[in-house]
N, C-alpha and C. Protein backbone atom coordinates (compact mmCIF):
# COMPACT_ATOMS: atom_id res chain seq x y z
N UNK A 1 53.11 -23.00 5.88
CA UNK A 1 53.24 -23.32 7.28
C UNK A 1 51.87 -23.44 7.95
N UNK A 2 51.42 -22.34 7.52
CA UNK A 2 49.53 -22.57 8.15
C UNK A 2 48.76 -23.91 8.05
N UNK A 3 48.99 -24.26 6.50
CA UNK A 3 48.34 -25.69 6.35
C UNK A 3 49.08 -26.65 7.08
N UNK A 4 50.50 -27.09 7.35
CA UNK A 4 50.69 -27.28 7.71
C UNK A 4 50.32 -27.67 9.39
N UNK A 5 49.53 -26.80 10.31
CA UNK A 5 49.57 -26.90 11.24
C UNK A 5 48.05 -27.13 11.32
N UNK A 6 47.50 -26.92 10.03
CA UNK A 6 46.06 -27.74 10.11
C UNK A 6 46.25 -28.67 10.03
N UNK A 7 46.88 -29.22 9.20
CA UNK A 7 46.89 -30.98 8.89
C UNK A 7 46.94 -31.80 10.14
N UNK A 8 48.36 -31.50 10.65
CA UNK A 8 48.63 -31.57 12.09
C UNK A 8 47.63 -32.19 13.13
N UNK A 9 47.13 -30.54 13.44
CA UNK A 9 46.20 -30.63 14.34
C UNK A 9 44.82 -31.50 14.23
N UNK A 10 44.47 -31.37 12.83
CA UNK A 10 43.33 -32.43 12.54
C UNK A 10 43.30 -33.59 12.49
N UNK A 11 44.86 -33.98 12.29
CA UNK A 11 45.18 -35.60 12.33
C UNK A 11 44.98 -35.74 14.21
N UNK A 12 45.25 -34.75 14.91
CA UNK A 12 44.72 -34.99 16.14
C UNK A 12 43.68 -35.28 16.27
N UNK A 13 42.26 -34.78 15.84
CA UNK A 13 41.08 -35.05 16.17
C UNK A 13 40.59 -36.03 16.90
N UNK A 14 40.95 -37.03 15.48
CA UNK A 14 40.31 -38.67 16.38
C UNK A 14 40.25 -39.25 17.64
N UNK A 15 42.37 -38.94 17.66
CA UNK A 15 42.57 -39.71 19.07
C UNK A 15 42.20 -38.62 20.46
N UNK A 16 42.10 -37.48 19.82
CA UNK A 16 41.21 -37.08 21.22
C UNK A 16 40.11 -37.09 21.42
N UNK A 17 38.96 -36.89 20.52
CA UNK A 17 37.49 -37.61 20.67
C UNK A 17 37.75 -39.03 21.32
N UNK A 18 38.57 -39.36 21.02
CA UNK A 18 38.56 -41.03 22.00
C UNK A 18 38.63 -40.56 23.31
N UNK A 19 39.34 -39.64 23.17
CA UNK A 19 40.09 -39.52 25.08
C UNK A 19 38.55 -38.47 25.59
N UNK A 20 37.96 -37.92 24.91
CA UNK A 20 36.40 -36.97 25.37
C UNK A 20 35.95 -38.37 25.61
N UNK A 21 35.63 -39.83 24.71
CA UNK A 21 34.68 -40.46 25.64
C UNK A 21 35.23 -41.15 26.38
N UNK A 22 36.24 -41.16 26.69
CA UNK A 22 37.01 -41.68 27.73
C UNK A 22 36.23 -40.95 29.28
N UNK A 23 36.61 -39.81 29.05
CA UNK A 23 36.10 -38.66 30.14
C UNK A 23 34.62 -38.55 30.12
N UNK A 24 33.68 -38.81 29.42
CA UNK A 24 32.44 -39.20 29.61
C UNK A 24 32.04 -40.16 30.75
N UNK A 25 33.18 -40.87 30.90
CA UNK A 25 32.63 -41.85 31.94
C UNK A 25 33.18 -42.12 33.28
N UNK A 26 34.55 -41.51 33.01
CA UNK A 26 35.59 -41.19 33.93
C UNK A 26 36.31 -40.12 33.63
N UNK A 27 35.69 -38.95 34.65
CA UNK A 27 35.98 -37.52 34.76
C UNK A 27 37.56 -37.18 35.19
N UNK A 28 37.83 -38.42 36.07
CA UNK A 28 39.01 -38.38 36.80
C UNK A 28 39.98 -39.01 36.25
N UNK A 29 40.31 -39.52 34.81
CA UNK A 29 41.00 -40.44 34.13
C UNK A 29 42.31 -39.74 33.91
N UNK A 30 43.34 -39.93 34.20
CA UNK A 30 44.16 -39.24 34.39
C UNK A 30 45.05 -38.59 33.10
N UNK A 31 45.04 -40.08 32.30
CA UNK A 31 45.92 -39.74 30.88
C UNK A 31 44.94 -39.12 30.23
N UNK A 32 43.80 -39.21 30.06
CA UNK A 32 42.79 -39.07 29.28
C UNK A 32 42.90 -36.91 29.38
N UNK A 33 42.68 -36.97 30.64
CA UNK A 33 42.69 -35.42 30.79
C UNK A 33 43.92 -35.02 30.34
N UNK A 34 45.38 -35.57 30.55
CA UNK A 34 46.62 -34.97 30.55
C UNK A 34 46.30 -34.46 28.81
N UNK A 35 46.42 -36.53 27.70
CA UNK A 35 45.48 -36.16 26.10
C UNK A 35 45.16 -34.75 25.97
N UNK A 36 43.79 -34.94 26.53
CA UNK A 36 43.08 -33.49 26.02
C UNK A 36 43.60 -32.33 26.33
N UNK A 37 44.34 -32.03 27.21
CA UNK A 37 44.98 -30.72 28.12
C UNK A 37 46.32 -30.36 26.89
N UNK A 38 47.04 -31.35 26.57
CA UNK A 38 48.29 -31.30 25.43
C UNK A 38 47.72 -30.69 23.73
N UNK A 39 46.45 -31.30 23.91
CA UNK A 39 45.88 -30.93 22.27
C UNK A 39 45.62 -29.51 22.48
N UNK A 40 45.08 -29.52 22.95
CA UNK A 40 44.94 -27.29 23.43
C UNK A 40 45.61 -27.00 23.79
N UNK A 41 46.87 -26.99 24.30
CA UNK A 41 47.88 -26.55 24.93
C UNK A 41 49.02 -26.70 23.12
N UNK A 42 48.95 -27.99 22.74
CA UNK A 42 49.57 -27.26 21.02
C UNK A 42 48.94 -26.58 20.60
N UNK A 43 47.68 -26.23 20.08
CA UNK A 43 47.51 -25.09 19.74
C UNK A 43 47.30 -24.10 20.19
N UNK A 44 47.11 -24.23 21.53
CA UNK A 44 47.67 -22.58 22.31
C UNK A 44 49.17 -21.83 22.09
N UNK A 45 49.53 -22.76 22.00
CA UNK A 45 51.05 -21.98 21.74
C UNK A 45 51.74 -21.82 20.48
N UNK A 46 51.15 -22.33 19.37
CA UNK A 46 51.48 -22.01 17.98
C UNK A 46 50.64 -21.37 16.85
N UNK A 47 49.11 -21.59 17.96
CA UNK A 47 48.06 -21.00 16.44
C UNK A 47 48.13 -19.03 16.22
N UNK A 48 48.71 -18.60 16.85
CA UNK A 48 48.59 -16.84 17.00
C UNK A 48 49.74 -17.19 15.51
N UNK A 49 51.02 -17.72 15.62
CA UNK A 49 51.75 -17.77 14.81
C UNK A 49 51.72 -18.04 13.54
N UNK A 50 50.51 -18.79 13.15
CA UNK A 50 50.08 -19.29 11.56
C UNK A 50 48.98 -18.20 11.55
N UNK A 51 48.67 -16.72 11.82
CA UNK A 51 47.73 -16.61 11.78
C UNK A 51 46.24 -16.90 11.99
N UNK A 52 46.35 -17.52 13.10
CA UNK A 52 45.22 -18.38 13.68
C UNK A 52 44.98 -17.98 15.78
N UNK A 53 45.14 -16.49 15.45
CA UNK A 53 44.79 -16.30 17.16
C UNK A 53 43.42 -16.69 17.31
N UNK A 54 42.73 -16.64 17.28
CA UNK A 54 41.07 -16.76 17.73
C UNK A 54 41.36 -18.37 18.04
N UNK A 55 41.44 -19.09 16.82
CA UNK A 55 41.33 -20.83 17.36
C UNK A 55 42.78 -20.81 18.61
N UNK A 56 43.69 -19.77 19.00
CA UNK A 56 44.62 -20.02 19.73
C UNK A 56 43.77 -19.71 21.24
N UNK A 57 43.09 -18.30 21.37
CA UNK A 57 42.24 -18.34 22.12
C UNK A 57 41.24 -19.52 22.57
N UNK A 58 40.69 -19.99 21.93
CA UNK A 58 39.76 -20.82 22.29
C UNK A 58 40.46 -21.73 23.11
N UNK A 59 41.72 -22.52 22.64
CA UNK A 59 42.59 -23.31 23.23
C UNK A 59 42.73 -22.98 24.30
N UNK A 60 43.37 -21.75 24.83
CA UNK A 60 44.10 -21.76 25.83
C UNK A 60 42.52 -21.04 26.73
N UNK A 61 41.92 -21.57 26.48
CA UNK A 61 40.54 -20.81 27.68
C UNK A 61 40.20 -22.73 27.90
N UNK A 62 40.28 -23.40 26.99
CA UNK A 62 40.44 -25.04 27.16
C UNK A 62 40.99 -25.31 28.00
N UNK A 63 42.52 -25.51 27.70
CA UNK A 63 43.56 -25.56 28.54
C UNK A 63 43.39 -25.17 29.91
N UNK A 64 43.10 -24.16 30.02
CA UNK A 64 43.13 -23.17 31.23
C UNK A 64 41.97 -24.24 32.32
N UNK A 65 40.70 -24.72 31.54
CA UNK A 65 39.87 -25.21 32.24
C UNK A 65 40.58 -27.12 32.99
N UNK A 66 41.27 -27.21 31.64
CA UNK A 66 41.56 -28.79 31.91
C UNK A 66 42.66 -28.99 32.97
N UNK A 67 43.60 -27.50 32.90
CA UNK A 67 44.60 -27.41 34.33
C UNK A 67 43.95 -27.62 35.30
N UNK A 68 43.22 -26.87 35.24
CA UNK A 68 42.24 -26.84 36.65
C UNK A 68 41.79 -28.02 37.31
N UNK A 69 41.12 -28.85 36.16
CA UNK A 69 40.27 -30.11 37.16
C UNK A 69 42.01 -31.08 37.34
N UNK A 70 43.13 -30.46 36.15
CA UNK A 70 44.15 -31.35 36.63
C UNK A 70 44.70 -31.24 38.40
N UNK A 71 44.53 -30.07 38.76
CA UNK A 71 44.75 -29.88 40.12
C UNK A 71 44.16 -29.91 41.04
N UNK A 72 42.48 -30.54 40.86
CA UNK A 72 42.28 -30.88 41.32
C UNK A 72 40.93 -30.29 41.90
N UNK A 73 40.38 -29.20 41.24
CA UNK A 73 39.35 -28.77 41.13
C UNK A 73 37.90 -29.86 41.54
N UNK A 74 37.23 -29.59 42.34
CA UNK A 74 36.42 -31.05 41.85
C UNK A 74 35.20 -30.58 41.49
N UNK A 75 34.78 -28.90 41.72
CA UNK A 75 33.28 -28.78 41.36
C UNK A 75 33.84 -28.31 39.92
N UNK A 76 34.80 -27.89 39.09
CA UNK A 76 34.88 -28.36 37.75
C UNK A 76 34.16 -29.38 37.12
N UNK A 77 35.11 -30.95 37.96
CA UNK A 77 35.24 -31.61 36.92
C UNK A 77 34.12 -32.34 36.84
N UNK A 78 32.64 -32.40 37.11
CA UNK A 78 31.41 -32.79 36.52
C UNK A 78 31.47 -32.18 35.26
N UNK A 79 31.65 -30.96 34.87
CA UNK A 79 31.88 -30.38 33.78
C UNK A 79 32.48 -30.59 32.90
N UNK A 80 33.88 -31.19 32.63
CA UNK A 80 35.07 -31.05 32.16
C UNK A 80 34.91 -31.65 30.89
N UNK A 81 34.37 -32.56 30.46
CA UNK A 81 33.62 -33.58 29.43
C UNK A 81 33.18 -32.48 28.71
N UNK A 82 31.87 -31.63 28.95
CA UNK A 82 31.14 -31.06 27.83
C UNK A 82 32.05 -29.87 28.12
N UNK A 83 32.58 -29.02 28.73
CA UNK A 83 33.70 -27.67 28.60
C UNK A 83 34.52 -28.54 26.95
N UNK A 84 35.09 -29.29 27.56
CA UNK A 84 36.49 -29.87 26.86
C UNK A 84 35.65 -30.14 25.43
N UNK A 85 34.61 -30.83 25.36
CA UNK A 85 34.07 -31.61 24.03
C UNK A 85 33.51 -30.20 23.23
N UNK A 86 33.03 -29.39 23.55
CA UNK A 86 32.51 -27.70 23.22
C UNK A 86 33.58 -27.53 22.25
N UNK A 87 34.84 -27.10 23.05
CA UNK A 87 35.93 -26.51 22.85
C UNK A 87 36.58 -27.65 21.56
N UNK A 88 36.59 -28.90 21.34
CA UNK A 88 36.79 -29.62 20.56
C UNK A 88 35.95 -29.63 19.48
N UNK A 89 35.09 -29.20 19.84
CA UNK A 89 33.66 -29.18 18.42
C UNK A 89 34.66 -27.80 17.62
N UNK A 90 34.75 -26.52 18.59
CA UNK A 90 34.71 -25.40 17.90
C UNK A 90 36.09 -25.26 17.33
N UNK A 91 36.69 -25.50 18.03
CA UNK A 91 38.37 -26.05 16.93
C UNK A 91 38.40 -26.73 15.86
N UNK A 92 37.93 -28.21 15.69
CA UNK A 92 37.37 -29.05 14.05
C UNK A 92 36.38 -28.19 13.55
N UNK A 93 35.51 -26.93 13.52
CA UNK A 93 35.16 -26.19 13.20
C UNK A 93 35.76 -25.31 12.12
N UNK A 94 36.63 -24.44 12.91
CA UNK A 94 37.98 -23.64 12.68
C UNK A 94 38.75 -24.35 12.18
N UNK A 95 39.31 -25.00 12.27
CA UNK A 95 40.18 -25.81 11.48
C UNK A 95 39.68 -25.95 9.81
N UNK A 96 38.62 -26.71 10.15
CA UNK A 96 37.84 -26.86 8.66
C UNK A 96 37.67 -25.51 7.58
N UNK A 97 37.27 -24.48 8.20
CA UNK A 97 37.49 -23.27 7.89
C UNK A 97 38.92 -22.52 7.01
N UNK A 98 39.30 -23.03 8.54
CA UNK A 98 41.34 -22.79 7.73
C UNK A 98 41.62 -23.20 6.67
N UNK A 99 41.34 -24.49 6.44
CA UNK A 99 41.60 -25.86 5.49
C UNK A 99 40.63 -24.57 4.26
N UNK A 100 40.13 -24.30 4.11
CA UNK A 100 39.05 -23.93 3.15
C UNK A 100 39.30 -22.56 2.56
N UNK A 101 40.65 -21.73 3.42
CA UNK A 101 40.83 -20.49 2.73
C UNK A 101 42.02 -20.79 2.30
């Protein structure tokens, strides 16, 4: 089940690095943020369960940030790009890791 939810999640990668440079240029892009907010938000809510709390943590401190500029935060969202892209580095990180034990 664990690998499983690596595979998963890593087959995510790509299309959300698309949606990070999406938000590189437009902070305020709407799908683009919703994208990235859903990819941490799946693994916020399933990684404690494969044995994977820490990468579940990281998520939902993601999440938590990308709600925010979703509502509208605005001295966030200059930020939201490198918060969100951080948090995407250190997950394909972890992940890779997972994949490896």
């Amino acid at each position: 089940m664990r690998m499983t939810f690596v595979r998963e999640i890593a087959a995510m990668i790509p299309r959300v690095s698309a949606q990070l440079e999406v938000l590189r240029s437009d902070a305020g892009h709407a799908e683009a943020i919703e994208e990235v907010r859903l990819f941490f938000h799946r693994i916020a809510g399933a990684a404690a369960t494969v044995d994977l709390a820490d990468l579940g943590r990281v998520a939902v401190i993601c999440e938590r940030v990308v709600t925010v500029v979703q509502r509208g935060d605005e001295h966030l969202r200059p930020h939201l790009h490198a918060i969100a892209t951080d948090g995407h580095k250190v997950i394909a990180h972890m992940l890779q890791d997972a994949a490896a034990d």
